[in-house]
Protein backbone atom coordinates (compact mmCIF):
# COMPACT_ATOMS: atom_id res chain seq x y z
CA UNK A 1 -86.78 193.54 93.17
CA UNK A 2 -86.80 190.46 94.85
CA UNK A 3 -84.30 189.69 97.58
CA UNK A 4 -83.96 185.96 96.05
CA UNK A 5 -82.80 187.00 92.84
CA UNK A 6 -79.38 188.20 91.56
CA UNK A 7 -80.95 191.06 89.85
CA UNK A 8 -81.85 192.80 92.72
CA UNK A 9 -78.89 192.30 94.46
CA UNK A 10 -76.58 195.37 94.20
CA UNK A 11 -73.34 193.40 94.94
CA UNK A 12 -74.06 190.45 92.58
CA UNK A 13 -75.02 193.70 89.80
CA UNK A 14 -71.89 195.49 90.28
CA UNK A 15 -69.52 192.09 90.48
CA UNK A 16 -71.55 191.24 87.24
CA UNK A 17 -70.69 194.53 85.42
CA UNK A 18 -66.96 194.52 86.85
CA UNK A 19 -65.91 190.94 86.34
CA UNK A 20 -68.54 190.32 83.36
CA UNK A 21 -69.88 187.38 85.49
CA UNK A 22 -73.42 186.20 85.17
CA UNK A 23 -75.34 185.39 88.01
CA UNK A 24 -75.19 181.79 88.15
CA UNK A 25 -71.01 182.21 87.97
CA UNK A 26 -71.10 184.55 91.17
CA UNK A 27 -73.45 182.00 93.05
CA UNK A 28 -70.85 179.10 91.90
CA UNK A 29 -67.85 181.53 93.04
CA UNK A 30 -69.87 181.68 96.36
CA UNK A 31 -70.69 178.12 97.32
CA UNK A 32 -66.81 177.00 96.13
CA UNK A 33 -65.80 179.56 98.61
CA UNK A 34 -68.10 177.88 101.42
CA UNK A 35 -66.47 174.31 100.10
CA UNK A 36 -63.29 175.41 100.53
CA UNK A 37 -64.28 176.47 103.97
CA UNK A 38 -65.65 173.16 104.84
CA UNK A 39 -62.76 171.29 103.40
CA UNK A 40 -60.84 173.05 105.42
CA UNK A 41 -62.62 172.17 108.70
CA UNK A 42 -62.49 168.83 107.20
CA UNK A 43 -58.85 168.69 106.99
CA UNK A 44 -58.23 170.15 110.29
CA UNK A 45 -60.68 167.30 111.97
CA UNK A 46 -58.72 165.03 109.59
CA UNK A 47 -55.04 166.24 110.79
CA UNK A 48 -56.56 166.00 114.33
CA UNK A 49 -57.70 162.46 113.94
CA UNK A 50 -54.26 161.71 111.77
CA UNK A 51 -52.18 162.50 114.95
CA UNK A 52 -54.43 160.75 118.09
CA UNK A 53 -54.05 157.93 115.56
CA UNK A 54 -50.08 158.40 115.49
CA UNK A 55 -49.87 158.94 119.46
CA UNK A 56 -51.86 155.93 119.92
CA UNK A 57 -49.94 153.85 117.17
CA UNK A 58 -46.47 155.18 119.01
CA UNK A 59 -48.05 154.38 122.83
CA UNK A 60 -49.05 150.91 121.65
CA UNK A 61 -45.32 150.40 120.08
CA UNK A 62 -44.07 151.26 122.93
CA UNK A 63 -46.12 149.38 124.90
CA UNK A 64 -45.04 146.31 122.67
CA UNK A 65 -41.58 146.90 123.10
CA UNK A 66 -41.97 146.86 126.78
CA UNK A 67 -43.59 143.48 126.47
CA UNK A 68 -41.46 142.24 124.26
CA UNK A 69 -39.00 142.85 126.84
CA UNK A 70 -40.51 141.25 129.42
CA UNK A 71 -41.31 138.28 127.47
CA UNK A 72 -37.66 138.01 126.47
CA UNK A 73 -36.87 138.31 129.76
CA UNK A 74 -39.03 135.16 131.13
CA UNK A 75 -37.68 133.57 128.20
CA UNK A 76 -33.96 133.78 129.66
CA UNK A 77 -35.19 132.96 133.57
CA UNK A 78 -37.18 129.65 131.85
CA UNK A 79 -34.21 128.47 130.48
CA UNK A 80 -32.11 129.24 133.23
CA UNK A 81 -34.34 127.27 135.48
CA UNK A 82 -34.18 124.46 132.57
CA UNK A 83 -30.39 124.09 132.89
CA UNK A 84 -31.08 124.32 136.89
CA UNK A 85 -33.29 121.51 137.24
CA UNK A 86 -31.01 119.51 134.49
CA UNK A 87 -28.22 120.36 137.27
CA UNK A 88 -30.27 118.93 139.73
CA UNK A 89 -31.50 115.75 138.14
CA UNK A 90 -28.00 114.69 137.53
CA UNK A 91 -27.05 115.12 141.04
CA UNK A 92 -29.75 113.61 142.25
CA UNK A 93 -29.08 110.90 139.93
CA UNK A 94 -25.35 110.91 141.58
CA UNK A 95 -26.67 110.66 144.90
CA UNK A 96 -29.38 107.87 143.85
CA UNK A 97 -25.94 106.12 142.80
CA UNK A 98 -24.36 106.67 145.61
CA UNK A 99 -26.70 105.45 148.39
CA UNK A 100 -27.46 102.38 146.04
CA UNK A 101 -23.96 101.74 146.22
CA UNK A 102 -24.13 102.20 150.07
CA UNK A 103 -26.58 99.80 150.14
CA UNK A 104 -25.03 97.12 148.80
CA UNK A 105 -22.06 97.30 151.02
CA UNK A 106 -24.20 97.70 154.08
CA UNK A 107 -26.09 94.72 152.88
CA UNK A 108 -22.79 92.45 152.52
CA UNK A 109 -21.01 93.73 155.92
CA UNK A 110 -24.29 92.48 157.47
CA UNK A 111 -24.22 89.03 155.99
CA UNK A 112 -20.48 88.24 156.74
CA UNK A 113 -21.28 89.28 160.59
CA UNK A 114 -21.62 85.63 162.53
CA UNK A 115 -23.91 85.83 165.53
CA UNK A 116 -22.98 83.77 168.70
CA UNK A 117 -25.04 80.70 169.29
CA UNK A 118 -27.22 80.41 171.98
């Protein structure tokens, strides 16, 4: 008997005569055993994979969140410095106003002032 063949294989022989299987049913039985093996490697690599993937997806929300934040953030200070500078411009607008005003006056005192003859 050859140890390559089914018929010479005591186990495969007495599976055959218990179950009524032929030889090419018991190697089937055999490899979908080892499939089910390596699918279930593959799944565990898969679930693996499946949840880095989710921690990364959930750091990289976060992460988002957090500069979403920030960029609302500058948002608000930018437009607070908007409404700052429009704060400014009209005062300094009030004081251009103001000295031109100044000037005037000064400039008409100055003419109505007579200066002795010599």
């Amino acid at each position: 008997y050859s140890l390559f063949s089914l018929s010479g294989c005591p186990r495969a022989t007495f599976a055959g005569k218990k179950g009524k299987l032929s030889g090419d049913e018991i190697l089937n039985t055999k490899f979908k055993t080892s499939d089910v093996l390596e699918n279930d490697e593959e799944i565990k690599q898969l679930n693996k994979e499946i949840s880095e993937l989710n921690e990364s997806n959930s750091e990289m929300e976060a992460a988002m969140v957090k500069l979403q934040s920030q960029i609302s953030t500058m948002e608000k200070n930018l437009k607070n410095i908007e409404e700052e500078n429009k704060i400014i411009e009209e005062q300094n607008e009030a004081l251009f106003l103001e000295l031109s005003g100044l000037s005037q006056a000064l400039i008409q005192s100055l003419a109505n002032i007579r200066l002795p003859h010599m």
